[in-house]
Protein backbone atom coordinates (compact mmCIF):
# COMPACT_ATOMS: atom_id res chain seq x y z
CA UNK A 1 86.68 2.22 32.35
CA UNK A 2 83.21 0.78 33.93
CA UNK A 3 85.49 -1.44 36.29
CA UNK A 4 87.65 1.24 36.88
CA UNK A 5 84.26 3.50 38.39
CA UNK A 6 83.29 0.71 40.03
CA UNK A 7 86.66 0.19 42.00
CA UNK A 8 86.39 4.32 42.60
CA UNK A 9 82.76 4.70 43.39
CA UNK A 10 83.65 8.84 44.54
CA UNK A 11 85.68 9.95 41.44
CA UNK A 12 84.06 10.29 37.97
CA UNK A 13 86.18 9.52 34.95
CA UNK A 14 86.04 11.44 31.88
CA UNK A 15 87.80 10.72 28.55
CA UNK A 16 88.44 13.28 25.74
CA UNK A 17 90.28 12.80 22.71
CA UNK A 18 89.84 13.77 18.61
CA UNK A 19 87.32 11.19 17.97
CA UNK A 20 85.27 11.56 21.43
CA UNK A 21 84.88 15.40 20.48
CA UNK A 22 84.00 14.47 16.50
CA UNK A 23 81.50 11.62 17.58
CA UNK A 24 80.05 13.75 19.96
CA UNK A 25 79.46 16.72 17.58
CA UNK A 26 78.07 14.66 14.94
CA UNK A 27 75.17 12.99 17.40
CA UNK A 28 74.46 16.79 18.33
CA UNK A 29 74.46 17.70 15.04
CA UNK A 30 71.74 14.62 14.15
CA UNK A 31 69.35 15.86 17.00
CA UNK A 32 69.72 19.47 15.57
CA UNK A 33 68.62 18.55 12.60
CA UNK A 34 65.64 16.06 13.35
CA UNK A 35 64.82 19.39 15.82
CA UNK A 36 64.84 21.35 12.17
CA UNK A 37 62.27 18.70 10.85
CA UNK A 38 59.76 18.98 13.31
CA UNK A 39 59.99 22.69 12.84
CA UNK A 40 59.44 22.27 9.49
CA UNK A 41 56.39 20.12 10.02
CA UNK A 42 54.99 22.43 12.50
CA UNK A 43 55.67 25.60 10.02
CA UNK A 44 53.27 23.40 7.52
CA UNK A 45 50.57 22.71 10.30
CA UNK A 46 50.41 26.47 10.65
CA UNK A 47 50.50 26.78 7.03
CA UNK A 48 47.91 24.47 6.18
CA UNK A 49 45.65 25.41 9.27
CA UNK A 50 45.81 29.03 7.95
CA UNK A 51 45.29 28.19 4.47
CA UNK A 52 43.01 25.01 4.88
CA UNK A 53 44.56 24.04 1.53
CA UNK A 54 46.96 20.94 1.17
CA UNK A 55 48.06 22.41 -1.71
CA UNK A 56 49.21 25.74 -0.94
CA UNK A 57 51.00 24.47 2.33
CA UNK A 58 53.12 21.55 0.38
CA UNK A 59 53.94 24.52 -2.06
CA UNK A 60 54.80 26.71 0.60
CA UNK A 61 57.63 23.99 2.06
CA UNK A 62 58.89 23.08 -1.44
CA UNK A 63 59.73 26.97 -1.86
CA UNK A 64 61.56 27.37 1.30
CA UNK A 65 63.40 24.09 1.15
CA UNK A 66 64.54 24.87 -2.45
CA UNK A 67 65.90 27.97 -1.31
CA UNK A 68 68.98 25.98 0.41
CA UNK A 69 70.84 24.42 -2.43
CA UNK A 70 70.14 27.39 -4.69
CA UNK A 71 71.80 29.36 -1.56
CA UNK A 72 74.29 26.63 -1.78
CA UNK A 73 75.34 26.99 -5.21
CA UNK A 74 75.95 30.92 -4.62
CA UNK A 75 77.55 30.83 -1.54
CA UNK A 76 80.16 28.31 -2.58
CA UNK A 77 80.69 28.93 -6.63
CA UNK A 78 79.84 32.29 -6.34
CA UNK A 79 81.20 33.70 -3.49
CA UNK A 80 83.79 31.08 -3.10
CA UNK A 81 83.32 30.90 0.87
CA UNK A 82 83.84 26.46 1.46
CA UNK A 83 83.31 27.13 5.68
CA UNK A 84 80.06 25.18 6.86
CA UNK A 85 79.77 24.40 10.44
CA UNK A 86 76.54 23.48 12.54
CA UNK A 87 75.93 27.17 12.77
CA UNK A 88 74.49 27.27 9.70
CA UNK A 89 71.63 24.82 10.51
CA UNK A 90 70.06 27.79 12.47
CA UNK A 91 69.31 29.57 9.31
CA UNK A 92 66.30 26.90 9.11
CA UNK A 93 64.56 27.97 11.52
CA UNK A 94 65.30 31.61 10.93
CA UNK A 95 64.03 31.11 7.03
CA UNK A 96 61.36 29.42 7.92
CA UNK A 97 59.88 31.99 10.15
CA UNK A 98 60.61 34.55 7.85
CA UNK A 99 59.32 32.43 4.96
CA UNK A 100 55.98 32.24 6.63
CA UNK A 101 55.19 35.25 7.29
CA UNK A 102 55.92 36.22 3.70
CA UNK A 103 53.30 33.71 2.45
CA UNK A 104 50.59 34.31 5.32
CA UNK A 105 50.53 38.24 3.78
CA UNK A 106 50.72 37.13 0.17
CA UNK A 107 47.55 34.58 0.48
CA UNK A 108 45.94 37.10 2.56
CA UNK A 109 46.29 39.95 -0.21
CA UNK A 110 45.32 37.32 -2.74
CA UNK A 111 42.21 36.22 -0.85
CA UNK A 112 41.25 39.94 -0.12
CA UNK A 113 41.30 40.56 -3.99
CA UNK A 114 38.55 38.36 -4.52
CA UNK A 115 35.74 40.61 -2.17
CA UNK A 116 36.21 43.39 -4.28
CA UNK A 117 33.68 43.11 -7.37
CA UNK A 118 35.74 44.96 -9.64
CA UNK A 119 38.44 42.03 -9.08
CA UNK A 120 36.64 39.20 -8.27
CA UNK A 121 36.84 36.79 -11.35
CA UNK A 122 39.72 38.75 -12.93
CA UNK A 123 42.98 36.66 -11.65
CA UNK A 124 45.16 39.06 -14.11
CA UNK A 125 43.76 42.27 -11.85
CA UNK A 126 43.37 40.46 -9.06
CA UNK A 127 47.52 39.60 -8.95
CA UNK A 128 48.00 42.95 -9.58
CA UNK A 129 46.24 44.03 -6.60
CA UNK A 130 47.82 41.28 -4.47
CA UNK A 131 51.38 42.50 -5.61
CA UNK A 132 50.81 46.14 -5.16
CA UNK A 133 49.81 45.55 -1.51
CA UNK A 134 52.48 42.76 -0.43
CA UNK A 135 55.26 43.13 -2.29
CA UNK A 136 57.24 46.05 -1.03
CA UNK A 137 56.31 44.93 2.31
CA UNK A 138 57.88 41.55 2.07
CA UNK A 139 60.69 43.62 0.36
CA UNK A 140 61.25 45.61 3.19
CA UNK A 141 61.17 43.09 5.74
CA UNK A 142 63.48 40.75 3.76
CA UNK A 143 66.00 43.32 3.10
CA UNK A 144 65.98 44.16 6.71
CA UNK A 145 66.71 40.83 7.98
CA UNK A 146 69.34 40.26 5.51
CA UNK A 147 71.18 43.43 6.07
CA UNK A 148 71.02 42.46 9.78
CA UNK A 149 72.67 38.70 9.43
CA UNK A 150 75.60 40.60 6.46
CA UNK A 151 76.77 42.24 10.22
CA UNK A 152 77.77 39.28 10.99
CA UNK A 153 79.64 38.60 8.04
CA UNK A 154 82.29 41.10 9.17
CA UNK A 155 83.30 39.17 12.13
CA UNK A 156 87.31 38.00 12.81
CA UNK A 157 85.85 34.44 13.54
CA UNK A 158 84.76 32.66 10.30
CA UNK A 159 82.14 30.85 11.66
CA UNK A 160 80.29 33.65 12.24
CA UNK A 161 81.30 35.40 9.73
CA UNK A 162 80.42 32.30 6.88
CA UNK A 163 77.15 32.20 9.10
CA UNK A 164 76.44 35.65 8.20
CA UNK A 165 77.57 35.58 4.56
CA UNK A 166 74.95 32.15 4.44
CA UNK A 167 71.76 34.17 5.85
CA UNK A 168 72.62 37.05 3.61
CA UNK A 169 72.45 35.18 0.59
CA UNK A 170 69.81 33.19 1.43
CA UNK A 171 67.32 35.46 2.54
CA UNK A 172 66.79 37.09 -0.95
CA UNK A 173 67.05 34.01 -2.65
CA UNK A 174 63.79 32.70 -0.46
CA UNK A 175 62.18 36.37 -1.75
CA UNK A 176 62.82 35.36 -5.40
CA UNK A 177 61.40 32.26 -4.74
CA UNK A 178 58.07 33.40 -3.24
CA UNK A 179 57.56 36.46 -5.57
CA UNK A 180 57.90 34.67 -8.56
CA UNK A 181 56.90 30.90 -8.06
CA UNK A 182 54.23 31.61 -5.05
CA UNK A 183 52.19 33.46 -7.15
CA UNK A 184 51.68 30.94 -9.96
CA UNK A 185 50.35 28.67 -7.46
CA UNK A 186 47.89 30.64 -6.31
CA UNK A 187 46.40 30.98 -9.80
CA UNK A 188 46.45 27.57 -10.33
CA UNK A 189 44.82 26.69 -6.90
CA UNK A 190 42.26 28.47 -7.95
CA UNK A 191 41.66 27.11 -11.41
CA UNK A 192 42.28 23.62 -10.59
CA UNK A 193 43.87 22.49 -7.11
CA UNK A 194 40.73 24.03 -5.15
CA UNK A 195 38.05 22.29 -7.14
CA UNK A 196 40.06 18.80 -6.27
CA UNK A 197 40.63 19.72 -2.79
CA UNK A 198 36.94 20.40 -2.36
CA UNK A 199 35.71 17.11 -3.90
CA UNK A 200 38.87 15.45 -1.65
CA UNK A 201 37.40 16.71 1.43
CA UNK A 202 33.69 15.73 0.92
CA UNK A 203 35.43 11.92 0.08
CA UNK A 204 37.41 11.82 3.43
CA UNK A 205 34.58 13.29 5.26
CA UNK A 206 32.57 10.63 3.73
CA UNK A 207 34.45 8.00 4.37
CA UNK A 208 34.55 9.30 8.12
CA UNK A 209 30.88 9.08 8.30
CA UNK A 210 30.56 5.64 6.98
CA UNK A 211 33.30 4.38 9.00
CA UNK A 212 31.14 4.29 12.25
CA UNK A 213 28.07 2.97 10.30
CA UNK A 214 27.82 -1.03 11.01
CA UNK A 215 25.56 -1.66 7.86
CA UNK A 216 27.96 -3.12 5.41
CA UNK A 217 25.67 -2.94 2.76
CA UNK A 218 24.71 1.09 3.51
CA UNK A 219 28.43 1.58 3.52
CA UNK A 220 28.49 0.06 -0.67
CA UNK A 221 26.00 1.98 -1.26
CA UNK A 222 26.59 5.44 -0.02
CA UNK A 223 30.18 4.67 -1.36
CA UNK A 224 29.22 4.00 -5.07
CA UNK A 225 26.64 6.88 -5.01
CA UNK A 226 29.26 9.30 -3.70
CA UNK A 227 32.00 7.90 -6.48
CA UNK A 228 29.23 8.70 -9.08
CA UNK A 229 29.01 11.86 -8.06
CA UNK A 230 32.39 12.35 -8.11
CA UNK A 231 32.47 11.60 -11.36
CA UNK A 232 30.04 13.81 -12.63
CA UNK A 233 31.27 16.76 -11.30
């Protein structure tokens, strides 16, 4: 074909067949989903900027990937639809969006708790505060969405129509997830993951001050003090 073009120089030559059309859908298909990655990664920046917690943002991904195969599960065994096509890779983004908003107002509520005196202290009282205020809320806006994407599902082309049965299902599914397992990580942030985040920070932040110091023995030292303080605390 190249000697062919270069015998023609004004006509182009194009090829199409089964495999051209398959090959070229799965190398769109593997940019679509490295495009999903980085908008996962960038979901966690935002995460972890809001939350300054390593933590909360890792817990915040695991939640939203599980949600998938659970979704999965239902959407084949349960509702016995087999049709996947690329289309379904948008939900990603879609969940993730939705996803984060859902924990930006739940660690919000949770860190509002703690100002009030009659809560602060009390994590029993203080969830109960932080459901009250965010939970119908994220119901409402979750229900919403999902409602919206089950229009789909009555479409003639199944595509669409499996794409809409997919967002449907998984859209409550990522609710479940954050309402029951996102709270128990915010309890034990603060009981345990926040006091080893704090001590984690003063080591890298440390380690960033003695990194430009040229003394070698100043760096030992400041190094062992800091590791017996670690200790101690």
């Amino acid at each position: 074909m190249a000697e062919l073009q270069k015998d023609f120089p004004g006509y182009k030559i194009h090829c199409f067949g089964r495999a051209y059309v398959y090959r070229f859908f799965y190398v769109q298909l593997l940019y679509d989903v490295l495009w999903s990655i980085l908008a996962t990664f960038i979901v966690w920046l935002f995460v972890l900027f809001h939350t300054k917690s390593i933590f909360i943002s890792c817990s915040s991904m695991s939640m939203i990937l599980f949600s998938f195969p659970i979704t999965l599960v239902l959407y084949r065994d349960i509702l016995g639809i087999t049709n996947l096509s690329s289309l379904h890779l948008m939900v990603v983004f879609v969940v993730l969006g939705i996803s984060a908003d859902n924990i930006f107002v739940l660690w919000d509520a949770w860190r509002q708790s703690n100002t009030y005196p009659q809560l602060k202290g009390n994590l029993k009282k203080r969830m109960a505060y932080t459901f009250r205020r965010a939970s119908k809320s994220l119901l409402a806006t979750s229900s919403t969405t999902a409602f919206a994407f089950l229009s789909n599902g009555f479409s003639s082309l199944m595509p669409i129509s499996a794409f809409g049965y997919f967002a449907f299902v998984v859209i409550p599914v990522n609710y479940v997830l954050i309402v029951l397992y996102y709270p128990a990580y915010l309890v034990f942030y603060d009981m345990y993951a926040a006091k080893w985040e704090n001590k984690l920070k003063k080591f890298m932040f440390k380690c960033f001050s003695c990194f430009w110091c040229r003394d070698i023995d100043c760096k030992v030292l400041c190094l062992q003090m800091f590791l017996d303080r670690f200790d101690q605390e």
